[in-house]
C-alpha atoms as a PDB file:
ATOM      1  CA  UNK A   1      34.131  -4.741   2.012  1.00  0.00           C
ATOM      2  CA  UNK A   2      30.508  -3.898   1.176  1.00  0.00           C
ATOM      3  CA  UNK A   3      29.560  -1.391  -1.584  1.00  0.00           C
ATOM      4  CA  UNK A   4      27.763   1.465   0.035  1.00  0.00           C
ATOM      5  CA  UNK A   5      23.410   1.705   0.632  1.00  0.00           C
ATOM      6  CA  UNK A   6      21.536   2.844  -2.261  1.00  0.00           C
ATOM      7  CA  UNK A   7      18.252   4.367  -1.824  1.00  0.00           C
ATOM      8  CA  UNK A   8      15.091   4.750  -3.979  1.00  0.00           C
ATOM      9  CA  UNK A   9      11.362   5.417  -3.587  1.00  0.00           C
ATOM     10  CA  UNK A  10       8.928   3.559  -5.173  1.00  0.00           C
ATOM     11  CA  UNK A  11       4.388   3.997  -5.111  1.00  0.00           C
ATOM     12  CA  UNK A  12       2.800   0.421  -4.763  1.00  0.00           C
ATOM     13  CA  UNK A  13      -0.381  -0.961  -4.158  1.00  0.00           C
ATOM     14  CA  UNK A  14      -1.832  -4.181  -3.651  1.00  0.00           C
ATOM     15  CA  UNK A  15      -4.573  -4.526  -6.143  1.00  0.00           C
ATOM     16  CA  UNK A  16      -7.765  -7.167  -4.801  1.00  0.00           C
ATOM     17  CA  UNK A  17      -7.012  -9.699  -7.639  1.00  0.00           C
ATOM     18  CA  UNK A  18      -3.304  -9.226  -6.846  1.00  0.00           C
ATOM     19  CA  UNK A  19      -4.257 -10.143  -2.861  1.00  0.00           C
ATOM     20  CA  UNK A  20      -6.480 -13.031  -4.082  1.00  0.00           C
ATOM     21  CA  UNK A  21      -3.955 -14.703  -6.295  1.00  0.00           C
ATOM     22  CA  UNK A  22      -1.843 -14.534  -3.573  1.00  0.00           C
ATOM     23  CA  UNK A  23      -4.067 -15.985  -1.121  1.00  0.00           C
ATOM     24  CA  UNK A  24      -5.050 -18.822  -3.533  1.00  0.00           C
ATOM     25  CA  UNK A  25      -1.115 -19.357  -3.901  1.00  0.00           C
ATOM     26  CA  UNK A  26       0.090 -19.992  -0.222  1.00  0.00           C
ATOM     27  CA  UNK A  27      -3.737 -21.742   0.683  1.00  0.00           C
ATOM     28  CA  UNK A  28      -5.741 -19.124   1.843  1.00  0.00           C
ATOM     29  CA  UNK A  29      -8.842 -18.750  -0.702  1.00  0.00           C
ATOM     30  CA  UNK A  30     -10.745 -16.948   2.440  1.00  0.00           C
ATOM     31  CA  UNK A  31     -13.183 -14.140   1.321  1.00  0.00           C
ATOM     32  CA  UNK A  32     -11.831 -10.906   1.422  1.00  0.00           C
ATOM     33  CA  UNK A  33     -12.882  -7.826   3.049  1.00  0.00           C
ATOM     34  CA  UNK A  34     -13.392  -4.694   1.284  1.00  0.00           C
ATOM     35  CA  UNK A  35     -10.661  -3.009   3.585  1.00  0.00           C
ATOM     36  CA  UNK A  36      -9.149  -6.272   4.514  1.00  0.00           C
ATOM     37  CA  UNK A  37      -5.341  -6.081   5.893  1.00  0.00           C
ATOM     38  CA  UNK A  38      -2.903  -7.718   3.454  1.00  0.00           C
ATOM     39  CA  UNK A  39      -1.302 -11.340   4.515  1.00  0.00           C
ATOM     40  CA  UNK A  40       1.519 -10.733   6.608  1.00  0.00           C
ATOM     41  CA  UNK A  41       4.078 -12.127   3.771  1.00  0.00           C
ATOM     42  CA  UNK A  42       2.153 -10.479   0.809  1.00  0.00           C
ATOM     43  CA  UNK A  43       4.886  -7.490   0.527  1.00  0.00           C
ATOM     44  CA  UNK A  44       7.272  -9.512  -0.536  1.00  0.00           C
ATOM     45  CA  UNK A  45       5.842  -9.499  -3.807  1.00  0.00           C
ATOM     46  CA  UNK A  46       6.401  -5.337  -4.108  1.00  0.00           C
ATOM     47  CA  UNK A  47      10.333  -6.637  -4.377  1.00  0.00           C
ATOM     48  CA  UNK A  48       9.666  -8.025  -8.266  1.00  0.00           C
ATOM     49  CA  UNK A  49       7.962  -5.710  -9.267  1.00  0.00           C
ATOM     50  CA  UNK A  50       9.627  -4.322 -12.612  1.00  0.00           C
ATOM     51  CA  UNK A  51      10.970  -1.277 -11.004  1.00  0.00           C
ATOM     52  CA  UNK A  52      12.540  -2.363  -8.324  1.00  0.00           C
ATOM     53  CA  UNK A  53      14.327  -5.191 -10.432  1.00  0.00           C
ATOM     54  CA  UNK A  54      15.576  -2.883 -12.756  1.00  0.00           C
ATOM     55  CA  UNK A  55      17.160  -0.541 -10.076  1.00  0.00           C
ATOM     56  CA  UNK A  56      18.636  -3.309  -7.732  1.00  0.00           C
ATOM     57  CA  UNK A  57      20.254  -4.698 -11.251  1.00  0.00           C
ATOM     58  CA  UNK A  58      21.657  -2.233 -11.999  1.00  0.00           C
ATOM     59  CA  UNK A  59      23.265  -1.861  -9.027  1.00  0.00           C
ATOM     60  CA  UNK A  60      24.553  -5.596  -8.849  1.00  0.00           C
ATOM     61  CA  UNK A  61      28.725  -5.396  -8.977  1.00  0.00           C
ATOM     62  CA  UNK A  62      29.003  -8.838 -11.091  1.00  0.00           C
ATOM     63  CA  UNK A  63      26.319  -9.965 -13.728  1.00  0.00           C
ATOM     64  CA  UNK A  64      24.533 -12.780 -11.167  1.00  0.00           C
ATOM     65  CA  UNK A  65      21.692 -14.325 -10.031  1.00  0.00           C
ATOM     66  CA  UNK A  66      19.837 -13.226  -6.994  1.00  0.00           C
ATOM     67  CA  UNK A  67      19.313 -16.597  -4.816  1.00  0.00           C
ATOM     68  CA  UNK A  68      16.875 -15.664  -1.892  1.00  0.00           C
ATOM     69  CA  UNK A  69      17.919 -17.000   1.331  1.00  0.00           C
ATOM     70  CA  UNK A  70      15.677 -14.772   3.963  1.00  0.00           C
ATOM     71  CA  UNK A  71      13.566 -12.464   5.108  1.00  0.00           C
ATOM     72  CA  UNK A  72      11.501 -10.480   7.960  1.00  0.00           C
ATOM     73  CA  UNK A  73       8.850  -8.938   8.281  1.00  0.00           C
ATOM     74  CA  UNK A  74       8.385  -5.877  10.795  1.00  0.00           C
ATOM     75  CA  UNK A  75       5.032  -4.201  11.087  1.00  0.00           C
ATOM     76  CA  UNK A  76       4.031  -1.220  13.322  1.00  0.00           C
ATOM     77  CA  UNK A  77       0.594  -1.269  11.427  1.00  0.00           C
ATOM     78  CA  UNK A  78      -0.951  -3.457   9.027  1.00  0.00           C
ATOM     79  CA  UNK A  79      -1.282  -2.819   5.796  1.00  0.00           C
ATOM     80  CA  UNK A  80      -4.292  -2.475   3.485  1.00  0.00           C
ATOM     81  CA  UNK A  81      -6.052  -3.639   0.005  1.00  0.00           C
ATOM     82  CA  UNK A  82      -6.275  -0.982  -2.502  1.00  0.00           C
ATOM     83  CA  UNK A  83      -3.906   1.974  -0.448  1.00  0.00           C
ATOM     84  CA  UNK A  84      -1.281   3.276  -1.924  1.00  0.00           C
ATOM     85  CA  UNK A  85       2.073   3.183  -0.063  1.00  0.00           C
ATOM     86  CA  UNK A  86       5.496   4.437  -0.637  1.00  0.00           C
ATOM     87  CA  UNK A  87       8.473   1.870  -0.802  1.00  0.00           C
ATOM     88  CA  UNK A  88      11.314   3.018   0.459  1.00  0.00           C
ATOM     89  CA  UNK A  89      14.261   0.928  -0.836  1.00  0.00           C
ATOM     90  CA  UNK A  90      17.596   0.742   0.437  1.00  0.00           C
ATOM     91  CA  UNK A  91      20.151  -1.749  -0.689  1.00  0.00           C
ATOM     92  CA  UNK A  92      23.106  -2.601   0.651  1.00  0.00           C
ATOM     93  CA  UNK A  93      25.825  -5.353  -1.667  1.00  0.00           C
ATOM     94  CA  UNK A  94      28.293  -7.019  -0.215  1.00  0.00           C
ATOM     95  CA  UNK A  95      31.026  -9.299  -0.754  1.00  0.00           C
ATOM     96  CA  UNK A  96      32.421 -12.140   1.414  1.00  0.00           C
ATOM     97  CA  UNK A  97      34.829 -14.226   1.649  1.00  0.00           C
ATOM     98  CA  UNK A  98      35.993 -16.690  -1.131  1.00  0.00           C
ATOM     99  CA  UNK A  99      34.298 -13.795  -3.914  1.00  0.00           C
ATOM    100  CA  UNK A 100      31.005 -14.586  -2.794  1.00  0.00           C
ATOM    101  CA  UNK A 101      28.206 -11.502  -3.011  1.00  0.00           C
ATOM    102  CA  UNK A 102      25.543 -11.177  -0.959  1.00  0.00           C
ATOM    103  CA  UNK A 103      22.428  -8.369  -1.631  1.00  0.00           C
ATOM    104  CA  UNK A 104      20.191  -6.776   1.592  1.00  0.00           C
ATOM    105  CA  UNK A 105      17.174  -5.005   0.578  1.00  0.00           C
ATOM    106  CA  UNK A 106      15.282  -3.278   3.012  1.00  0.00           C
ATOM    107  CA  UNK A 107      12.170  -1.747   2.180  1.00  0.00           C
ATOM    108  CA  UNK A 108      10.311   0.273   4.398  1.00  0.00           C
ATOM    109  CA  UNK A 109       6.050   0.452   3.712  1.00  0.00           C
ATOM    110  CA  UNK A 110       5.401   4.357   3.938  1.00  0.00           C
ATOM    111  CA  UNK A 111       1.885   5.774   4.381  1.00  0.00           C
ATOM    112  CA  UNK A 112       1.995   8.854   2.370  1.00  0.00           C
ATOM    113  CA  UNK A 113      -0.224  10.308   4.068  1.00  0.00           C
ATOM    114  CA  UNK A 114       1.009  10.532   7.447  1.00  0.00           C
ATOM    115  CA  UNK A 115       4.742   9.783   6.314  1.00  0.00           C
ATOM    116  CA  UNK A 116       4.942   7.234   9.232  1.00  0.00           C
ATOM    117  CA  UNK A 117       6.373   3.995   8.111  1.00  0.00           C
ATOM    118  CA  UNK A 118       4.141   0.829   8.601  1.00  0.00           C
ATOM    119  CA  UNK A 119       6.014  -1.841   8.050  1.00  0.00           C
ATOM    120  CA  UNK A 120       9.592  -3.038   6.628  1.00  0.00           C
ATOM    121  CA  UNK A 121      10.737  -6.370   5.160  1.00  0.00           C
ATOM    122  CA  UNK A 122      13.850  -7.354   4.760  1.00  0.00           C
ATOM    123  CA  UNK A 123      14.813  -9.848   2.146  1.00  0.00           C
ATOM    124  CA  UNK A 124      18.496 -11.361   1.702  1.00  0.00           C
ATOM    125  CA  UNK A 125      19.973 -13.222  -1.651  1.00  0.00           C
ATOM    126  CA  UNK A 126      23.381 -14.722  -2.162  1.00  0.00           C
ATOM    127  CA  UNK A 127      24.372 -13.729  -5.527  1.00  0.00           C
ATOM    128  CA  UNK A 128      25.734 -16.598  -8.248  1.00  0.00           C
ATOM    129  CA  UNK A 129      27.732 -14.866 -10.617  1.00  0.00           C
ATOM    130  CA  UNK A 130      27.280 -16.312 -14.200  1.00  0.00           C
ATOM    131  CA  UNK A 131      30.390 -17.309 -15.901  1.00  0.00           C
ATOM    132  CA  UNK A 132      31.590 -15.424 -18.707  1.00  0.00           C
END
């Protein structure tokens, strides 16, 4: 039995240091483009940001930590340096066999203004439960 999907909005945008950190990080120091698209896995990142931590722990059913086991990518457009996008969040818990939690965020890259969603990634974590 699963708990049911929360939803939540969130504005984010990829900042150029934010994209070049990144880039350094996973080996790609290439020169960016004023209105260069963002690496394909660079989303990922919108997930810890603050906001989005607080609300998905909140939500949690058992004090725990998130372990991240996967995640796709879907894009119907890439995404861009410096544009603001809307994060639509919707997470799903649920609980399998032997007490064991899992979490399913899907988070869908709006473009405000059109309203046409760009891209989604979907990220899965098995939840350890702390003792106590």
């Amino acid at each position: 039995m699963g708990a049911e999907v929360v939803r939540a909005r969130f504005n984010v945008v990829a900042t150029h240091d934010q994209v070049m950190r990144f880039r350094r990080a996973i080996g790609d120091p290439g020169a960016m483009l004023e209105d260069a698209a963002l690496p394909k896995t660079f989303p990922i990142l919108w997930l810890a940001d603050p906001r989005v931590q607080r609300f998905v722990r909140r939500r949690l059913p058992v004090p725990a930590i998130p372990v991240h086991i996967g995640q796709d990518f879907i894009y119907v457009s890439d995404l861009y340096v410096e544009r603001t996008y809307r994060l639509e969040l919707r997470i799903h818990v649920g609980d399998a066999a032997s007490n064991r939690w899992s979490l399913r965020i899907r988070a869908d890259a709006i473009d405000p203004r059109t309203g046409l969603r760009q891209a989604t990634i979907v990220a899965t974590f098995l939840l350890i439960r702390l003792a106590g």
